[in-house]
N, C-alpha and C. Protein backbone atom coordinates (compact mmCIF):
# COMPACT_ATOMS: atom_id res chain seq x y z
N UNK A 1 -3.92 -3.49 -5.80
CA UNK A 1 -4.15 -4.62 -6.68
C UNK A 1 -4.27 -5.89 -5.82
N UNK A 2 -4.75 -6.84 -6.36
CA UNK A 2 -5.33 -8.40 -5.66
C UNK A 2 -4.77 -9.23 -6.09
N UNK A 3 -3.93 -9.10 -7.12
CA UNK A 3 -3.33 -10.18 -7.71
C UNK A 3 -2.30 -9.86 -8.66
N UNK A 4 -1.24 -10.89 -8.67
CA UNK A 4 0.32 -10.23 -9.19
C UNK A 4 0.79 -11.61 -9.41
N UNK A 5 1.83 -11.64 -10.72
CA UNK A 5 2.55 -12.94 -11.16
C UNK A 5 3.97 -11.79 -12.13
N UNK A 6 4.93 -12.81 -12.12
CA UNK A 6 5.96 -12.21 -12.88
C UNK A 6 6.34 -13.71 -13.64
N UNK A 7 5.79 -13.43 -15.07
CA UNK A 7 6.47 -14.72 -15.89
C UNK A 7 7.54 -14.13 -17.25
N UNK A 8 8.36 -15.09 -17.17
CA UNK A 8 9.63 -15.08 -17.68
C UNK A 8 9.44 -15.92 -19.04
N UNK A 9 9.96 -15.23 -20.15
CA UNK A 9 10.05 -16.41 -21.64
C UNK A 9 11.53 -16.76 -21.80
N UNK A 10 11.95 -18.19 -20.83
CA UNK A 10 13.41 -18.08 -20.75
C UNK A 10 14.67 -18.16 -22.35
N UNK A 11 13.44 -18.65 -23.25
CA UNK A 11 14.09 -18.56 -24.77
C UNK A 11 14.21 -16.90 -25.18
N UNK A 12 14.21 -16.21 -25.09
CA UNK A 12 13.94 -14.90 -25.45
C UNK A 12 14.38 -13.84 -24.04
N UNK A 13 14.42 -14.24 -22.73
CA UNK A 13 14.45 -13.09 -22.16
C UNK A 13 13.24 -12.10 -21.81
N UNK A 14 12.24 -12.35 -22.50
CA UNK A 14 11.07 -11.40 -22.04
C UNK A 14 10.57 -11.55 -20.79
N UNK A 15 9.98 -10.84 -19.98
CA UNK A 15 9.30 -10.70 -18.92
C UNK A 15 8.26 -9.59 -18.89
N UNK A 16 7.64 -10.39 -18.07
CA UNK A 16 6.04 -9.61 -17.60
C UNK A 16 5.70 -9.29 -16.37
N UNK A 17 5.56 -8.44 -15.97
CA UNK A 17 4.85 -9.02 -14.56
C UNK A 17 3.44 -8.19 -14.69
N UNK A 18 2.66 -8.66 -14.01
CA UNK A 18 1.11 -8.42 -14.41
C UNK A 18 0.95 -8.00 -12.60
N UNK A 19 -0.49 -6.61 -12.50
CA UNK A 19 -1.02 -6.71 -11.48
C UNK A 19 -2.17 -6.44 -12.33
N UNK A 20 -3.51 -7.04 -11.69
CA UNK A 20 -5.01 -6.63 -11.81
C UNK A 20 -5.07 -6.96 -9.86
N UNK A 21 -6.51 -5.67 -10.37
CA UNK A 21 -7.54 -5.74 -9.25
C UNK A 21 -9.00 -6.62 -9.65
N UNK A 22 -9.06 -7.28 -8.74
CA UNK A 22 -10.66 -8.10 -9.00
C UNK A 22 -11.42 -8.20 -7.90
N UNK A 23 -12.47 -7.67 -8.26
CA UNK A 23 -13.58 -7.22 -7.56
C UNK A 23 -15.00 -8.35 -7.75
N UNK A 24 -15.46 -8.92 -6.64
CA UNK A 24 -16.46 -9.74 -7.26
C UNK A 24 -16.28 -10.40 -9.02
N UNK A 25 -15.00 -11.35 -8.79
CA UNK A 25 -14.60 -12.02 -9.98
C UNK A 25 -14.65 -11.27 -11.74
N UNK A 26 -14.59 -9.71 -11.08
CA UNK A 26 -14.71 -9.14 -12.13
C UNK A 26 -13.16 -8.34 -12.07
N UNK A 27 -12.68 -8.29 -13.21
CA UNK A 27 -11.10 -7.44 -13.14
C UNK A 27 -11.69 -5.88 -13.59
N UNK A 28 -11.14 -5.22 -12.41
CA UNK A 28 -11.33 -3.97 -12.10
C UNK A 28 -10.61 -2.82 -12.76
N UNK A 29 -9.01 -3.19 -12.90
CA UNK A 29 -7.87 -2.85 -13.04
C UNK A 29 -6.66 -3.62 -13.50
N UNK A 30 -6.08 -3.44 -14.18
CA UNK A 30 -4.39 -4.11 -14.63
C UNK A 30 -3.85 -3.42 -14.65
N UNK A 31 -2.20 -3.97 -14.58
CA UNK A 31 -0.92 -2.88 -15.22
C UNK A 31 -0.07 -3.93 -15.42
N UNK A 32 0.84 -3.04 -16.74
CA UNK A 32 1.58 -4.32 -16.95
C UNK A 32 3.12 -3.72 -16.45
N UNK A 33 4.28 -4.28 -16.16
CA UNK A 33 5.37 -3.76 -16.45
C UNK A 33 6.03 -5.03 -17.53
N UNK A 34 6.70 -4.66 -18.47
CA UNK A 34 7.23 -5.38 -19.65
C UNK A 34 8.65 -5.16 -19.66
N UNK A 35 9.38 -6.17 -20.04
CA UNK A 35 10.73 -5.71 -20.35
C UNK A 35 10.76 -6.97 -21.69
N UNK A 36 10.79 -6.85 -22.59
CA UNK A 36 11.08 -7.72 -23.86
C UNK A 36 10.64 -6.97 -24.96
N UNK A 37 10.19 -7.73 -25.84
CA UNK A 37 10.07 -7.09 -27.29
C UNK A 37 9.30 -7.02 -27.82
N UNK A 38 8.83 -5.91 -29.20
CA UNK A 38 7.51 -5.26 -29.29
C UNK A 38 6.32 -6.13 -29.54
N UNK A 39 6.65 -7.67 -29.77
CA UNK A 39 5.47 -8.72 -29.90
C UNK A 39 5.06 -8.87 -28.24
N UNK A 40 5.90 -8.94 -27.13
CA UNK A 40 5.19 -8.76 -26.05
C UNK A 40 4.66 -7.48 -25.52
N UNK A 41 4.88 -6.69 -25.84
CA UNK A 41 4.48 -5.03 -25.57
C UNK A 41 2.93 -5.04 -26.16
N UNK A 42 3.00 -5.74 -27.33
CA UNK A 42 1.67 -5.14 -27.78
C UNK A 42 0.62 -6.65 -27.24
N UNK A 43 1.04 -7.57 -26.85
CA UNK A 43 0.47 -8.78 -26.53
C UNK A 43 -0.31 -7.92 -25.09
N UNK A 44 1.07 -7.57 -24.30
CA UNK A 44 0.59 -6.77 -23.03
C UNK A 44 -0.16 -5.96 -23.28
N UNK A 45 -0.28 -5.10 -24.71
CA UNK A 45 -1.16 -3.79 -24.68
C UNK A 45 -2.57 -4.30 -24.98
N UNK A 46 -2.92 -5.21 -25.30
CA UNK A 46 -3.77 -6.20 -26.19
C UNK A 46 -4.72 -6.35 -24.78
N UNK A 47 -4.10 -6.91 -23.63
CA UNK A 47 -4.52 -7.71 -22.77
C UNK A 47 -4.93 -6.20 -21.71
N UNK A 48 -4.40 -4.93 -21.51
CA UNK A 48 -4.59 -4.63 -20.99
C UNK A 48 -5.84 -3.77 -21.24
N UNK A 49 -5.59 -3.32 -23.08
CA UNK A 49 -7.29 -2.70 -23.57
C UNK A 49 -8.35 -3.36 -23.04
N UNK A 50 -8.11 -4.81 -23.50
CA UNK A 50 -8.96 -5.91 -23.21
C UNK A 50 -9.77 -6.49 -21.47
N UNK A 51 -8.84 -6.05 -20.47
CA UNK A 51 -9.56 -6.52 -19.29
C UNK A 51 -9.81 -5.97 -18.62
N UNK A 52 -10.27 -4.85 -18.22
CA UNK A 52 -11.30 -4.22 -17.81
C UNK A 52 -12.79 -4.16 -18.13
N UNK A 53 -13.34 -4.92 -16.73
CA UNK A 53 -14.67 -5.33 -17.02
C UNK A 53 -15.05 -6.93 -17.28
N UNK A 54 -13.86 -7.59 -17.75
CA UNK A 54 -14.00 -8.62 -17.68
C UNK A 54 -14.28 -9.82 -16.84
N UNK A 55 -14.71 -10.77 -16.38
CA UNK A 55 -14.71 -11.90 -15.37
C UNK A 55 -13.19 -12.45 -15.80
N UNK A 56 -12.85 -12.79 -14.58
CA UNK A 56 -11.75 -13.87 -14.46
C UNK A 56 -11.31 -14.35 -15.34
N UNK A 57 -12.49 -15.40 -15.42
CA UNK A 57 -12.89 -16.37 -16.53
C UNK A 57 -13.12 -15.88 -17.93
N UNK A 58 -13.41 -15.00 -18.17
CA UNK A 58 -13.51 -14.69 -19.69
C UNK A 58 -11.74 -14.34 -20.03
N UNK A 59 -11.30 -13.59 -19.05
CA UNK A 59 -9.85 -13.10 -19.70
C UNK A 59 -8.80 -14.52 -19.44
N UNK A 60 -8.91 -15.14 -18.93
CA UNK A 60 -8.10 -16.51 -19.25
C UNK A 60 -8.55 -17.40 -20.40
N UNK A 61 -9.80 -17.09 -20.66
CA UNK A 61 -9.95 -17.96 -21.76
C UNK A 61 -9.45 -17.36 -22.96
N UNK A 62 -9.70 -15.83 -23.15
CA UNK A 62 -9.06 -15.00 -24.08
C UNK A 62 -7.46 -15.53 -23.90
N UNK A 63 -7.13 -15.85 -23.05
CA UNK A 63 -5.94 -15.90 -23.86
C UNK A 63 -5.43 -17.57 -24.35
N UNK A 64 -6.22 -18.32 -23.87
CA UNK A 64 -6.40 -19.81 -24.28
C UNK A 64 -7.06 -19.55 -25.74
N UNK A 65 -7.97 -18.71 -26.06
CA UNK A 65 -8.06 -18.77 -27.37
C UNK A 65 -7.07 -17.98 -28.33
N UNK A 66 -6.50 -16.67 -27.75
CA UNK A 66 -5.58 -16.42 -28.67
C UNK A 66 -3.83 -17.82 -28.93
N UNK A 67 -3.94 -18.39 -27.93
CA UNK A 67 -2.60 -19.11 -27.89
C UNK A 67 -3.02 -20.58 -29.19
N UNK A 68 -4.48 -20.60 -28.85
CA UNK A 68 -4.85 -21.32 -29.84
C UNK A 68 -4.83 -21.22 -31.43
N UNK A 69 -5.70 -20.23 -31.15
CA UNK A 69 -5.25 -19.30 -32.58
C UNK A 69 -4.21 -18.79 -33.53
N UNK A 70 -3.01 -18.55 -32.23
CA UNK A 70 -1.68 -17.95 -32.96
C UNK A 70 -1.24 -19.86 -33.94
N UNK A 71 -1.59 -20.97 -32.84
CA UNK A 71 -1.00 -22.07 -33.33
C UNK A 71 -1.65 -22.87 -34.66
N UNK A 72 -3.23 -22.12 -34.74
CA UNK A 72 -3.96 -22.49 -36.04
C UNK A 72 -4.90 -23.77 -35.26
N UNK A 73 -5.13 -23.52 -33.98
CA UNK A 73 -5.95 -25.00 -33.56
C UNK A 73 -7.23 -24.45 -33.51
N UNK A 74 -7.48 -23.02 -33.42
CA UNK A 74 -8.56 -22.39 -32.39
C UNK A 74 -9.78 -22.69 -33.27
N UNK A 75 -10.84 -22.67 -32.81
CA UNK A 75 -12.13 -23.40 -33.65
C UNK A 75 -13.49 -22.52 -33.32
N UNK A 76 -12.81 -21.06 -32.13
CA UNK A 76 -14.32 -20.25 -31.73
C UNK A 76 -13.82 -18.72 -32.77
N UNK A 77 -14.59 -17.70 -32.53
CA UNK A 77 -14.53 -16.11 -32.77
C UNK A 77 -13.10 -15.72 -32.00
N UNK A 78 -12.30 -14.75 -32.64
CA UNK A 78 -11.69 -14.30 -31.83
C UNK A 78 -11.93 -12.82 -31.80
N UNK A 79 -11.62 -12.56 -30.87
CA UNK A 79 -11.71 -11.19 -30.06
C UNK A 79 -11.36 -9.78 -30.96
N UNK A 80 -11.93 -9.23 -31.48
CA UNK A 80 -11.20 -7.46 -31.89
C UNK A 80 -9.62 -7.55 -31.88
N UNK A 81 -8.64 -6.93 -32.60
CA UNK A 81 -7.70 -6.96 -31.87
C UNK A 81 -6.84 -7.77 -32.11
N UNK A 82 -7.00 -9.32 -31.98
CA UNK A 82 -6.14 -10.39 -32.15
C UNK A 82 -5.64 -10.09 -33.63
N UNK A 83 -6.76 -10.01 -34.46
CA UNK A 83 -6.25 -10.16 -35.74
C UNK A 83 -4.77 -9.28 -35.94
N UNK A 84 -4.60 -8.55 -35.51
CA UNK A 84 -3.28 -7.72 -35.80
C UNK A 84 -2.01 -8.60 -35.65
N UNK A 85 -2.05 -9.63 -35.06
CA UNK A 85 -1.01 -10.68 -34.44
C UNK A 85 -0.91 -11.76 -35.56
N UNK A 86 -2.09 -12.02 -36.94
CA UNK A 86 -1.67 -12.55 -37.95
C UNK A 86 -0.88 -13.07 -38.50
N UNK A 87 0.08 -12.05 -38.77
CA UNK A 87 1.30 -12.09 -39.32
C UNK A 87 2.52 -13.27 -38.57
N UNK A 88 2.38 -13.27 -36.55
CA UNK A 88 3.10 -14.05 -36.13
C UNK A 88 2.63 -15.53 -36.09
N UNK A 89 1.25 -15.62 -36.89
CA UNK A 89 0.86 -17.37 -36.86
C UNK A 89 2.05 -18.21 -37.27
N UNK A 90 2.16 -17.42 -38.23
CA UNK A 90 3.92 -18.54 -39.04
C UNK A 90 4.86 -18.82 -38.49
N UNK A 91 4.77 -18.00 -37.38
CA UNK A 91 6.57 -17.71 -36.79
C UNK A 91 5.99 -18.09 -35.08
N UNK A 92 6.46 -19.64 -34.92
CA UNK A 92 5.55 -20.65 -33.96
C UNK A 92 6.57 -20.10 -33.07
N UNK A 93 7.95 -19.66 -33.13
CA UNK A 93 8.87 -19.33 -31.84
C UNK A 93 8.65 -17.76 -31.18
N UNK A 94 7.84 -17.24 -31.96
CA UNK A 94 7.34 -15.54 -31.14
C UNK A 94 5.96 -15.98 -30.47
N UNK A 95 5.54 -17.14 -30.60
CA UNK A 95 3.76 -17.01 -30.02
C UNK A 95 3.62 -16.63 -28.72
N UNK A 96 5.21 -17.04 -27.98
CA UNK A 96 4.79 -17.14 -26.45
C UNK A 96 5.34 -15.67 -26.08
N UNK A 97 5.56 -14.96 -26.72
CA UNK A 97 6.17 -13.50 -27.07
C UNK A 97 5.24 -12.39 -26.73
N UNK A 98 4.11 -12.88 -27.91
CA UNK A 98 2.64 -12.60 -27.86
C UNK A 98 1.44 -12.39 -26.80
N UNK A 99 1.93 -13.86 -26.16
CA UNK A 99 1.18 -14.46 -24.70
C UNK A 99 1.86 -14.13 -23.34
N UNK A 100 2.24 -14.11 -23.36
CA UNK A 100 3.27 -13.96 -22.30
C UNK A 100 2.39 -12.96 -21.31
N UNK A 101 1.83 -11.64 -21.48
CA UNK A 101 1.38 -10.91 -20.22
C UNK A 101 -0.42 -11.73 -20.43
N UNK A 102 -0.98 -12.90 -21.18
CA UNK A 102 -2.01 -13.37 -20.90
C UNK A 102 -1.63 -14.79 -19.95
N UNK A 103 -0.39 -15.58 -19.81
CA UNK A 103 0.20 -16.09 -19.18
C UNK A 103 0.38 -16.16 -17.18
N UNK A 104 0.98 -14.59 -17.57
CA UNK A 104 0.96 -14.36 -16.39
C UNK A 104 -0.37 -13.75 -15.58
N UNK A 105 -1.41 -13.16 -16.73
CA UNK A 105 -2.70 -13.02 -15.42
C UNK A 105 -3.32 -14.30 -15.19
N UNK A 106 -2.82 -15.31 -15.96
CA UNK A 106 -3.65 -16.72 -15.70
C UNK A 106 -2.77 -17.06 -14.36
N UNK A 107 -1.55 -17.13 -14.29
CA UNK A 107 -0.61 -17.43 -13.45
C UNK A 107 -1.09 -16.57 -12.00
N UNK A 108 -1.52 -15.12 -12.33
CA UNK A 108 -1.77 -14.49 -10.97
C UNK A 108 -3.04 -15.15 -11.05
N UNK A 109 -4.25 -15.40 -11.29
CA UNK A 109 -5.42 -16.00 -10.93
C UNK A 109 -5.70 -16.91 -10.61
N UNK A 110 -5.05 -17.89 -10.90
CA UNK A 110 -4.91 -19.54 -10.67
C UNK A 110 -4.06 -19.57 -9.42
N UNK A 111 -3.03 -18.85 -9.33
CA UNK A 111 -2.44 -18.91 -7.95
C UNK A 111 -2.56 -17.85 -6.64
N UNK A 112 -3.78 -17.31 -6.91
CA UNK A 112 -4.41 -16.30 -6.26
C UNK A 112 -3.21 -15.42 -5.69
N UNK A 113 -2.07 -14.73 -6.65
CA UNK A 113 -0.97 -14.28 -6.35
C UNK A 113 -1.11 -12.65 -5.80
N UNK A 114 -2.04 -12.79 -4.49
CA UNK A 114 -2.19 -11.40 -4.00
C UNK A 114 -0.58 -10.68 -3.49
N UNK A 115 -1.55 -9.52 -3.23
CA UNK A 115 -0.19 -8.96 -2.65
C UNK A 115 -0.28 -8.73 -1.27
C-alpha cells in the first residue's frame, strides 16, 4: 500500500485506520481496519465498495459530499449507497461515525501518509 492514516473520533472512541494503494492517481486497493461501531463499519464498508477505480480526487470528494449530505447542506447527486445512511441525517452526533474511514483516506492523501 502507498498510503496509510489512523483517525480517531475522540467523542465516541471509534477508530480507523485506512491503507489504499494508488497507482497513477488512481486507488488501486484499500483496507480498512475498524474498531468502533456499526455506523462506522458500514461508513468503512461504504468507502471500501466504493474506491476501487477511483481517482484520488473523486473519493475525497465522495466523502465531502456525503459529510455534506448527512448535515442537509449537500446541493449535488449522491452516490448509490449513501442513501442507506438516511436515517443518521437527524442524529448530527453519529455523522462523524459515518465518515470517519472517508476522513482518514483524505487524511492519508493529503498527507501523502506512505508507508
Amino acid at each position: 500500500m502507498t498510503h496509510s492514516a489512523t483517525v480517531s473520533n475522540p467523542t465516541c472512541g471509534d477508530r480507523v485506520e485506512i491503507k489504499l494503494r494508488v497507482t497513477s492517481g488512481e486507488i488501486t486497493a484499500a483496507s480498512t481496519h475498524v474498531r468502533g461501531c456499526a455506523l462506522c463499519e458500514a461508513g468503512a464498508g461504504l468507502l471500501l465498495e466504493m474506491a476501487p477505480g477511483l481517482s484520488t480526487e473523486a473519493l475525497t470528494s465522495i466523502g465531502d459530499d456525503l459529510t455534506a449530505w448527512l448535515a442537509g447542506t449537500g446541493t449535488g447527486d449522491i452516490p448509490d449507497g449513501i442513501n442507506a445512511f438516511a436515517p443518521v441525517r437527524a442524529i448530527r452526533n453519529r455523522h462523524k461515525c459515518v465518515t470517519l474511514a472517508f476522513e482518514a483516506a483524505k487524511t492519508a492523501l493529503a498527507d501523502e501518509g506512505q508507508d
